[in-house]
PDB file of N, CA and C in Angstrom:
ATOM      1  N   UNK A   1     243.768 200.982  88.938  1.00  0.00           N
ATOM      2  CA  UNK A   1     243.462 199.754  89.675  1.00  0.00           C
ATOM      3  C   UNK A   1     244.143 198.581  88.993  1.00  0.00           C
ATOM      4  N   UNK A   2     245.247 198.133  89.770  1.00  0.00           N
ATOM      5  CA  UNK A   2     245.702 196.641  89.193  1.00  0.00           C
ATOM      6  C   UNK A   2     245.102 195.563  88.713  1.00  0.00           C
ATOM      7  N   UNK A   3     243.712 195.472  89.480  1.00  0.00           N
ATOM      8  CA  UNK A   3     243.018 194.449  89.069  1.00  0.00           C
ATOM      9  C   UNK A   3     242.822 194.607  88.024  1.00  0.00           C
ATOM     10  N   UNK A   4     242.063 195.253  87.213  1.00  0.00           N
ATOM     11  CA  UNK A   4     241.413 195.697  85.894  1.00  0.00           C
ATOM     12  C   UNK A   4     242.677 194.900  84.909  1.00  0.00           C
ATOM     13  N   UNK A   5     244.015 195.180  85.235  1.00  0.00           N
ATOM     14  CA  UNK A   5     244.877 194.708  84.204  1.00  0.00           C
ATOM     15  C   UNK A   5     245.225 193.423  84.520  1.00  0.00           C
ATOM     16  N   UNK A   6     244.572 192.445  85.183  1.00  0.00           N
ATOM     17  CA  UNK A   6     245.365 190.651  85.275  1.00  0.00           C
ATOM     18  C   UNK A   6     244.160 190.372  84.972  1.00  0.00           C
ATOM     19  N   UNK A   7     244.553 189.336  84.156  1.00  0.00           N
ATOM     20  CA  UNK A   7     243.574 188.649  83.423  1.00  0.00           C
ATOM     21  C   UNK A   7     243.651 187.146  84.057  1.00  0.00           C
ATOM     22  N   UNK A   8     243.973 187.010  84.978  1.00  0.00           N
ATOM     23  CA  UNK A   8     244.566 185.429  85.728  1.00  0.00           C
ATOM     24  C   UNK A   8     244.413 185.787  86.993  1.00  0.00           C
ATOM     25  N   UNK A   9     244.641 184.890  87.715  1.00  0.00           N
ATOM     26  CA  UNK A   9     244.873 184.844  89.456  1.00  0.00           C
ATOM     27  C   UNK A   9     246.249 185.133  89.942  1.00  0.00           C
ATOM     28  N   UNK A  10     246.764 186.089  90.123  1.00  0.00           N
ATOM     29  CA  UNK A  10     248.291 186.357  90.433  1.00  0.00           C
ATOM     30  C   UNK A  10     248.604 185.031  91.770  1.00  0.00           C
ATOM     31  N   UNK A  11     249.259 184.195  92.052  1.00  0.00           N
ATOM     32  CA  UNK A  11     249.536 183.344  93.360  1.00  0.00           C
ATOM     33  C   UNK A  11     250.559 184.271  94.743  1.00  0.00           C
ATOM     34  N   UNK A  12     250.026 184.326  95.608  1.00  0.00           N
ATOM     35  CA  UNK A  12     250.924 185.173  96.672  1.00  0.00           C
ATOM     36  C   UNK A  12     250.878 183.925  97.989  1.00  0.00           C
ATOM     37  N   UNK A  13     252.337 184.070  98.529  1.00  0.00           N
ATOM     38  CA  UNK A  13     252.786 183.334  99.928  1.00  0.00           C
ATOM     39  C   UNK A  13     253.282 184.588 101.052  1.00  0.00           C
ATOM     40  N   UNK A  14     253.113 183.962 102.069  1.00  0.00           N
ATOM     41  CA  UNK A  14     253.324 184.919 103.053  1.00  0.00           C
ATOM     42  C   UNK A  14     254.155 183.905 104.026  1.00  0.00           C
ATOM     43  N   UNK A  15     255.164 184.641 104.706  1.00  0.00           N
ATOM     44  CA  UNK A  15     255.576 183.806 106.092  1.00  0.00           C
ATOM     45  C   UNK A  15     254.590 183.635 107.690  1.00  0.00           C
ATOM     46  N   UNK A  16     253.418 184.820 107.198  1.00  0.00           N
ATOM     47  CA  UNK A  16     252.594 184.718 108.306  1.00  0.00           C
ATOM     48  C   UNK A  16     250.764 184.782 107.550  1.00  0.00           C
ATOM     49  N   UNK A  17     250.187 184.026 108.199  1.00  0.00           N
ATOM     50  CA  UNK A  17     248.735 184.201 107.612  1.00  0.00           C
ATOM     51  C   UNK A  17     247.850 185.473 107.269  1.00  0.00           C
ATOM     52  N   UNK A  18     247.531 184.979 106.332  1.00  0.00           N
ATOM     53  CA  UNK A  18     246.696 185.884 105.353  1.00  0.00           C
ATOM     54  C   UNK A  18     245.039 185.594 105.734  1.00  0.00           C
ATOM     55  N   UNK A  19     244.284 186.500 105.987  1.00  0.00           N
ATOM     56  CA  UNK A  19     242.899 186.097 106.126  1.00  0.00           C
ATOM     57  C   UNK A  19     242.600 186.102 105.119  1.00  0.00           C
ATOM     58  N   UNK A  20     242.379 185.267 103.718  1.00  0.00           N
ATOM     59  CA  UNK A  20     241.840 186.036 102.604  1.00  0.00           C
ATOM     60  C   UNK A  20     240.375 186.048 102.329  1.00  0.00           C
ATOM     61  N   UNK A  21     239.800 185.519 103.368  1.00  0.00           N
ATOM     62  CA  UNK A  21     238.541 184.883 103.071  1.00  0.00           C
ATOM     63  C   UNK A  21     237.533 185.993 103.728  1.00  0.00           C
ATOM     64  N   UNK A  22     238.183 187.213 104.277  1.00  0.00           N
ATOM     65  CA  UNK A  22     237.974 188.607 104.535  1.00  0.00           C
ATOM     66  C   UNK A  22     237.625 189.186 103.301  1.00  0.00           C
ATOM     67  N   UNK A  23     236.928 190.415 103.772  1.00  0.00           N
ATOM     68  CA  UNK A  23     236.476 191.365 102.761  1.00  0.00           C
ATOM     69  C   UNK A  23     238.280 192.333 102.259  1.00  0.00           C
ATOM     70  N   UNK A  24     238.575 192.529 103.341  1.00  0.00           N
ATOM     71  CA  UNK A  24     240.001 193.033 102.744  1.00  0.00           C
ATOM     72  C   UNK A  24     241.340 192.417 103.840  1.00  0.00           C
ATOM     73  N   UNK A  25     242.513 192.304 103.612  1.00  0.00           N
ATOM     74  CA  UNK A  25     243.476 192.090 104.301  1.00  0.00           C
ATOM     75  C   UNK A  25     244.611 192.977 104.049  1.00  0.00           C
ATOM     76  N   UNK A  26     245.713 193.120 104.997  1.00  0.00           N
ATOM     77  CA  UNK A  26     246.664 194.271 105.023  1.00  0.00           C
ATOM     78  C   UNK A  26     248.011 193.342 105.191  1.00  0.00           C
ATOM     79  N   UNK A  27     248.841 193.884 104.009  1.00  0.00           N
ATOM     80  CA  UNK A  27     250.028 192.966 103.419  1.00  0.00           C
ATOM     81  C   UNK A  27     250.885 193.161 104.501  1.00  0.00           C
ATOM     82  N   UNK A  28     251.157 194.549 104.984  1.00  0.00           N
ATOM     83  CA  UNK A  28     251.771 195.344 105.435  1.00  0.00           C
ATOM     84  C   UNK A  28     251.223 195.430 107.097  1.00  0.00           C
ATOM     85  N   UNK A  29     251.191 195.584 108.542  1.00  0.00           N
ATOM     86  CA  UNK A  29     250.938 196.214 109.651  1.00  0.00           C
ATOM     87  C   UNK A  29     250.454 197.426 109.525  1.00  0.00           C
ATOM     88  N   UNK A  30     249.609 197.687 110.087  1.00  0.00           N
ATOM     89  CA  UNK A  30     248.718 199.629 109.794  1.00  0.00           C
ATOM     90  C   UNK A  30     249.427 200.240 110.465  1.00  0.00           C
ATOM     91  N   UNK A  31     250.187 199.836 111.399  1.00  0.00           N
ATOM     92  CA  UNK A  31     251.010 200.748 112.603  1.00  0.00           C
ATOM     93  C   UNK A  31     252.185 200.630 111.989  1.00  0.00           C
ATOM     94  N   UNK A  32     252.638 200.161 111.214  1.00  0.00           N
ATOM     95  CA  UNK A  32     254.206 199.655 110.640  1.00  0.00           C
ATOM     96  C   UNK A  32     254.724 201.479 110.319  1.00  0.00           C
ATOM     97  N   UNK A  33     255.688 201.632 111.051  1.00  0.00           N
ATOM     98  CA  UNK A  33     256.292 202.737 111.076  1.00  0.00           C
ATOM     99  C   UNK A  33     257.945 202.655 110.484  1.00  0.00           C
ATOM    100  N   UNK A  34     258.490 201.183 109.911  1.00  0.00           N
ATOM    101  CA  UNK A  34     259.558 200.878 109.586  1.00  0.00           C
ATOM    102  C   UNK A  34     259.593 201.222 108.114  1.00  0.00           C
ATOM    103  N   UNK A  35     260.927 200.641 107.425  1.00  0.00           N
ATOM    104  CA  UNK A  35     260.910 200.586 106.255  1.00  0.00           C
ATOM    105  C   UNK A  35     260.393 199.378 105.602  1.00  0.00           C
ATOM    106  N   UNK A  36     259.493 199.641 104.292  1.00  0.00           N
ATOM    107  CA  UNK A  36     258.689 198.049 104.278  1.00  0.00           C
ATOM    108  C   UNK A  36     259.840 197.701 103.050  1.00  0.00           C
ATOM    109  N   UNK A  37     259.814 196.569 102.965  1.00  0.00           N
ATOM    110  CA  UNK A  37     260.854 195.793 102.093  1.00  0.00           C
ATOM    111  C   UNK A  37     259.783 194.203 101.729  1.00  0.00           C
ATOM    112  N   UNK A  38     260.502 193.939 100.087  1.00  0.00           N
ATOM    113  CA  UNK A  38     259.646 192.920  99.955  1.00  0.00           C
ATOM    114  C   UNK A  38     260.600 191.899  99.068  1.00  0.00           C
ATOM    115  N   UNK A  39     260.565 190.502  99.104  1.00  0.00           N
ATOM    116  CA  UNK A  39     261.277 189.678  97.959  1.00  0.00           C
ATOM    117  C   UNK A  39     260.262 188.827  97.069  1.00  0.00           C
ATOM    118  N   UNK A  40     260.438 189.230  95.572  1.00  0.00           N
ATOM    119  CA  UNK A  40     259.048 188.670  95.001  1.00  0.00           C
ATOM    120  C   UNK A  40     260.286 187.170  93.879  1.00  0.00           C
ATOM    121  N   UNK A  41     259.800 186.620  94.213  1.00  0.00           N
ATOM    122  CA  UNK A  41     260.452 185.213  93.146  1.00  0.00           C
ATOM    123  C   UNK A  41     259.584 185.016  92.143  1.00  0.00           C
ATOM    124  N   UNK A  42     259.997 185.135  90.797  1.00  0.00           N
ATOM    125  CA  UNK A  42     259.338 184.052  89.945  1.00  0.00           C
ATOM    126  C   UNK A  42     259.796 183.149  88.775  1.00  0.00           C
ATOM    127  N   UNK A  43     259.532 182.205  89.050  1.00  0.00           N
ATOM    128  CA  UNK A  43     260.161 180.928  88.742  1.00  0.00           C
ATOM    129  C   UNK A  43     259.394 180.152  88.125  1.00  0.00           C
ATOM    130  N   UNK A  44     259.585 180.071  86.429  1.00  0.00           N
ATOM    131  CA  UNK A  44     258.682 179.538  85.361  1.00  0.00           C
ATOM    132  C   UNK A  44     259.255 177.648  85.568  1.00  0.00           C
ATOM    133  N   UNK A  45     260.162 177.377  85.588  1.00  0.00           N
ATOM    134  CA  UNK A  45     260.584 176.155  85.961  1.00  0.00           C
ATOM    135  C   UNK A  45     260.780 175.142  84.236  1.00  0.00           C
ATOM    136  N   UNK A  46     261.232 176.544  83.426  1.00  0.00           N
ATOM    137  CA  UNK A  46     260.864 176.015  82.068  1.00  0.00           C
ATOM    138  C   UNK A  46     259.673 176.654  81.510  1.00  0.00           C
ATOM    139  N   UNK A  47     258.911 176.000  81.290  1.00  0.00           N
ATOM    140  CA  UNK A  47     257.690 176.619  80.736  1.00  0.00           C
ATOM    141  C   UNK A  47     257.011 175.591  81.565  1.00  0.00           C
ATOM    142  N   UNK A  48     256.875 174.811  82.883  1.00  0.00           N
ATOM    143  CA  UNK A  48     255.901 174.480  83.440  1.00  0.00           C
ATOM    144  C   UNK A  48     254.642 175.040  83.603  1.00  0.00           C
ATOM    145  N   UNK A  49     255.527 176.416  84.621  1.00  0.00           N
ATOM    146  CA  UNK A  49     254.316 177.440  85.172  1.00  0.00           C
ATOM    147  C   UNK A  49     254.492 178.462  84.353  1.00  0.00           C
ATOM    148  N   UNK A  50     253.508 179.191  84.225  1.00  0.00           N
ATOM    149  CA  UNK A  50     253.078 180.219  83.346  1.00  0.00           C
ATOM    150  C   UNK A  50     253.155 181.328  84.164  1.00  0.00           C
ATOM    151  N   UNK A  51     252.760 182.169  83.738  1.00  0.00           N
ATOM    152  CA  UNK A  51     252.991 183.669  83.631  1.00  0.00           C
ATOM    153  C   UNK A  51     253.277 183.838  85.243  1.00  0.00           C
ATOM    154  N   UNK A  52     254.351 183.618  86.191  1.00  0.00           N
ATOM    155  CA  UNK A  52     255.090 183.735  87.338  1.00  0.00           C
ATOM    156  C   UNK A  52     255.871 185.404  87.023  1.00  0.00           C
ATOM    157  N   UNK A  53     256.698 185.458  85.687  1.00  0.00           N
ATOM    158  CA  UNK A  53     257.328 186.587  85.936  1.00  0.00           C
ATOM    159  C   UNK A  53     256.589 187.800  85.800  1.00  0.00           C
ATOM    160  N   UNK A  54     255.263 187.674  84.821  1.00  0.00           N
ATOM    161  CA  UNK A  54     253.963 188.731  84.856  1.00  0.00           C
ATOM    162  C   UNK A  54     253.875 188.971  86.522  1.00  0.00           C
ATOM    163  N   UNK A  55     253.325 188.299  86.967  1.00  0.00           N
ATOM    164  CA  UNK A  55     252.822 187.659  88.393  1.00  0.00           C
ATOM    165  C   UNK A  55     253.830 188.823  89.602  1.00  0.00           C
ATOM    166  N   UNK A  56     255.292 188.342  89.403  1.00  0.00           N
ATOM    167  CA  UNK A  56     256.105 189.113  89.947  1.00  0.00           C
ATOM    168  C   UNK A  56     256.036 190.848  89.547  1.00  0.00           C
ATOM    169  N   UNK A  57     256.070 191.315  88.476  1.00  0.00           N
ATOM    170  CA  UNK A  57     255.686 192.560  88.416  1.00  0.00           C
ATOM    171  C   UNK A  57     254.893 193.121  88.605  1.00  0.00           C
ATOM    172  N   UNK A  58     253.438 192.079  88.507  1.00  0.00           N
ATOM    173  CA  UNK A  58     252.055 193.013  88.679  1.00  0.00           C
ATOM    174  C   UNK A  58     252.711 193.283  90.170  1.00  0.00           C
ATOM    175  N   UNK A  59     253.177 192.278  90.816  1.00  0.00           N
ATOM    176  CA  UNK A  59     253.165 192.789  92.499  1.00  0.00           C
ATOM    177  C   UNK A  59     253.951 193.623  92.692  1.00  0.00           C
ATOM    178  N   UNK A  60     255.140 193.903  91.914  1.00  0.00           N
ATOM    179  CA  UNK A  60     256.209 194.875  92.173  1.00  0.00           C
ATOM    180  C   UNK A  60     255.165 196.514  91.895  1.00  0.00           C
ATOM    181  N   UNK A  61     254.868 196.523  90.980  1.00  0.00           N
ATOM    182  CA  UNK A  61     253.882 197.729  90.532  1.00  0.00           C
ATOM    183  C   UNK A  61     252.353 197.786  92.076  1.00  0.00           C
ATOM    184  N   UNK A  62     252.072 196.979  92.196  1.00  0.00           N
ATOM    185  CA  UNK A  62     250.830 197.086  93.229  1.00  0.00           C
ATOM    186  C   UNK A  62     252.007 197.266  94.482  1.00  0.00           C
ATOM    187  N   UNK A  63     252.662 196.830  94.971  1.00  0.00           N
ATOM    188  CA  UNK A  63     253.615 197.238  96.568  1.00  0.00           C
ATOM    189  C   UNK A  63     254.091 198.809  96.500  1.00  0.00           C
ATOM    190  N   UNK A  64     254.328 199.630  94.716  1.00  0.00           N
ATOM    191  CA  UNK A  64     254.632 200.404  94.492  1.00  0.00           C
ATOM    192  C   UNK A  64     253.628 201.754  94.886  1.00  0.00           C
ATOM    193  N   UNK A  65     252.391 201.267  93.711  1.00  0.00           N
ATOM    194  CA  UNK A  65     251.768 202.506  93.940  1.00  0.00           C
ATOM    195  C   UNK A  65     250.408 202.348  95.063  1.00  0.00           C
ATOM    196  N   UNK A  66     250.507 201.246  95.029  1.00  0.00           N
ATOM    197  CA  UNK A  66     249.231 201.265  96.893  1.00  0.00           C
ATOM    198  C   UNK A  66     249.822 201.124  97.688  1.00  0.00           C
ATOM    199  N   UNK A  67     250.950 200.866  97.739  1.00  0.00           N
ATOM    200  CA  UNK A  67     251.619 200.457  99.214  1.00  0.00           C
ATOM    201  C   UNK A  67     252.850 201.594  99.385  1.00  0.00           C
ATOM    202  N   UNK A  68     253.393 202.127  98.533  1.00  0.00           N
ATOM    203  CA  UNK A  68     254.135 203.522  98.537  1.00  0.00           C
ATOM    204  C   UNK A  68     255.776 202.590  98.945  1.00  0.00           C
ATOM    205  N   UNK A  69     255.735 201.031  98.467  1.00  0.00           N
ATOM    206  CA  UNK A  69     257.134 200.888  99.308  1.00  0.00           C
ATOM    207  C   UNK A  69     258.213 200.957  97.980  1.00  0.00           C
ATOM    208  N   UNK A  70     259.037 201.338  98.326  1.00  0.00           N
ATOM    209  CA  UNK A  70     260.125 202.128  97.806  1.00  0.00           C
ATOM    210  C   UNK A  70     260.551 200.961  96.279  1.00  0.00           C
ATOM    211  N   UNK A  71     260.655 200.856  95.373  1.00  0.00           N
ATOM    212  CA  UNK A  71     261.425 200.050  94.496  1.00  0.00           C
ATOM    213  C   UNK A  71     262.624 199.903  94.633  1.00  0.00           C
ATOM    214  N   UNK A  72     263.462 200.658  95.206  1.00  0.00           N
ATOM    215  CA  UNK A  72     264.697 200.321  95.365  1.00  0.00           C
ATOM    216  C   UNK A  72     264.900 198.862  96.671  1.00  0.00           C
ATOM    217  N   UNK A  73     263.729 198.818  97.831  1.00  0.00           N
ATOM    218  CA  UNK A  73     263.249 197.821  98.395  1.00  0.00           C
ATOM    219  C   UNK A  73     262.533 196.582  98.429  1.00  0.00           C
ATOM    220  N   UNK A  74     262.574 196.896  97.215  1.00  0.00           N
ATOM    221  CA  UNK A  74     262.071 195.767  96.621  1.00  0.00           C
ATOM    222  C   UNK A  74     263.188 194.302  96.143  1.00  0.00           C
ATOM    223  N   UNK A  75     263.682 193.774  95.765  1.00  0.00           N
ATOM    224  CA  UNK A  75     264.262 192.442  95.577  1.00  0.00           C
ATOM    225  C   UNK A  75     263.305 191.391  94.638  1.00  0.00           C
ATOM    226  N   UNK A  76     263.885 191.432  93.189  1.00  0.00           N
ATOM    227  CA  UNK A  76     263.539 190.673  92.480  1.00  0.00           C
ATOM    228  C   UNK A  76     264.001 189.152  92.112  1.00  0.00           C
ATOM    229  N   UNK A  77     263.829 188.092  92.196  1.00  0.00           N
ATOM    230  CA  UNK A  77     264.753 187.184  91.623  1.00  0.00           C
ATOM    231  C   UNK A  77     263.810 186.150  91.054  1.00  0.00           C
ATOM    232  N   UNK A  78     264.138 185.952  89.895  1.00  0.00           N
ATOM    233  CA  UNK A  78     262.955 185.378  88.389  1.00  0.00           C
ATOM    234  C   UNK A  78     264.444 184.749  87.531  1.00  0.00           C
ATOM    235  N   UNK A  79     264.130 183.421  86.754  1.00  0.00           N
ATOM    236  CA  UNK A  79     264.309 182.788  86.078  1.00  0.00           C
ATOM    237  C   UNK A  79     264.289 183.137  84.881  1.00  0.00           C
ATOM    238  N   UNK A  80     263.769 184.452  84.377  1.00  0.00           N
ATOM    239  CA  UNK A  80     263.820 185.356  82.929  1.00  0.00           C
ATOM    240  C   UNK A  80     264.636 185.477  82.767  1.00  0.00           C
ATOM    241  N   UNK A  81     265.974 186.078  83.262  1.00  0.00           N
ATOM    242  CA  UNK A  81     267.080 186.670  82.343  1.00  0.00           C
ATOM    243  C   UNK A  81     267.508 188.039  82.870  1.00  0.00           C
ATOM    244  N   UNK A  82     266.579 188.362  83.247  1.00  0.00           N
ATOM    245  CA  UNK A  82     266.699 189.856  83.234  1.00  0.00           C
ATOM    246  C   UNK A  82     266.798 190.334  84.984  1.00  0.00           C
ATOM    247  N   UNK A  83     266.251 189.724  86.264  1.00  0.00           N
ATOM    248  CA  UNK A  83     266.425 190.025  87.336  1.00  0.00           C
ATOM    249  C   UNK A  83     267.467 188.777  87.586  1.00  0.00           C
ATOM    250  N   UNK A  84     267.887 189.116  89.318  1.00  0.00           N
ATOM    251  CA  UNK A  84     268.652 188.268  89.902  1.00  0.00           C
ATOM    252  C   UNK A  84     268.465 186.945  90.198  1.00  0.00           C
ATOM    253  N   UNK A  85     269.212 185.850  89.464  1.00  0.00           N
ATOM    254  CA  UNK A  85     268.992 184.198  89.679  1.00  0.00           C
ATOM    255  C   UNK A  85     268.387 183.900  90.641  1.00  0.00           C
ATOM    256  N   UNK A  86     267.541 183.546  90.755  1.00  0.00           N
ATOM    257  CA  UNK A  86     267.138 182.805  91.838  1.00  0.00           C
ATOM    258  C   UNK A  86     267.318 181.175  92.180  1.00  0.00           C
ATOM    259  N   UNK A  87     268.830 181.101  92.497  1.00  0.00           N
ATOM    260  CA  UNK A  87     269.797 180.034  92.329  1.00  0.00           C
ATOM    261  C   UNK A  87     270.251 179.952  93.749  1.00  0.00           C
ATOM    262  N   UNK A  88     271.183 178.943  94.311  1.00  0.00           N
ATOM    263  CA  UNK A  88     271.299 178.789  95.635  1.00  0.00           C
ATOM    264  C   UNK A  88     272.875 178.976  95.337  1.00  0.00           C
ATOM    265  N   UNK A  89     273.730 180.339  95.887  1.00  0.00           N
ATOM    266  CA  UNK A  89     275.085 180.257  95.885  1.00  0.00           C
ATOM    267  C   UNK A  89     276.142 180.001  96.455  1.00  0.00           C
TER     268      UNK A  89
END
């Protein structure tokens, strides 16, 4: 269980509404018969915001093993160093 390991409030945006104020909500369509694909950003802005690139992996790991969507479908882009800039080219 992911939860057990964040010790913080992970922050999530959606392009379409989220009920969260539900007992549960579905990231994903239940009928979704496509390939699911996801883009997670995180962007410390310096050391403004805090733990964003944690934030980005817990979700990469939770889309992984509850949601079964592929890592290679996934799309990272974080301000660490280590994934793709998240810069305007």
């Amino acid at each position: 269980d992911i939860s057990s390991t964040v010790d913080y409030t992970p922050q999530v945006s959606s392009s379409r509404l989220i009920k969260v104020h539900k007992q549960s909500f579905a990231l994903f369509p239940t009928n979704n018969k496509g390939t699911k694909r996801a883009v997670l950003i995180g962007i410390n802005y310096g050391k403004v915001l805090k733990k964003s690139h944690e934030d980005v992996q817990k979700m990469k790991q939770y889309l992984t093993k509850t949601h079964n969507v592929s890592p290679k479908n996934i799309t990272v882009l974080a301000d660490d160093g280590k994934a793709h800039a998240p810069t305007k080219v």
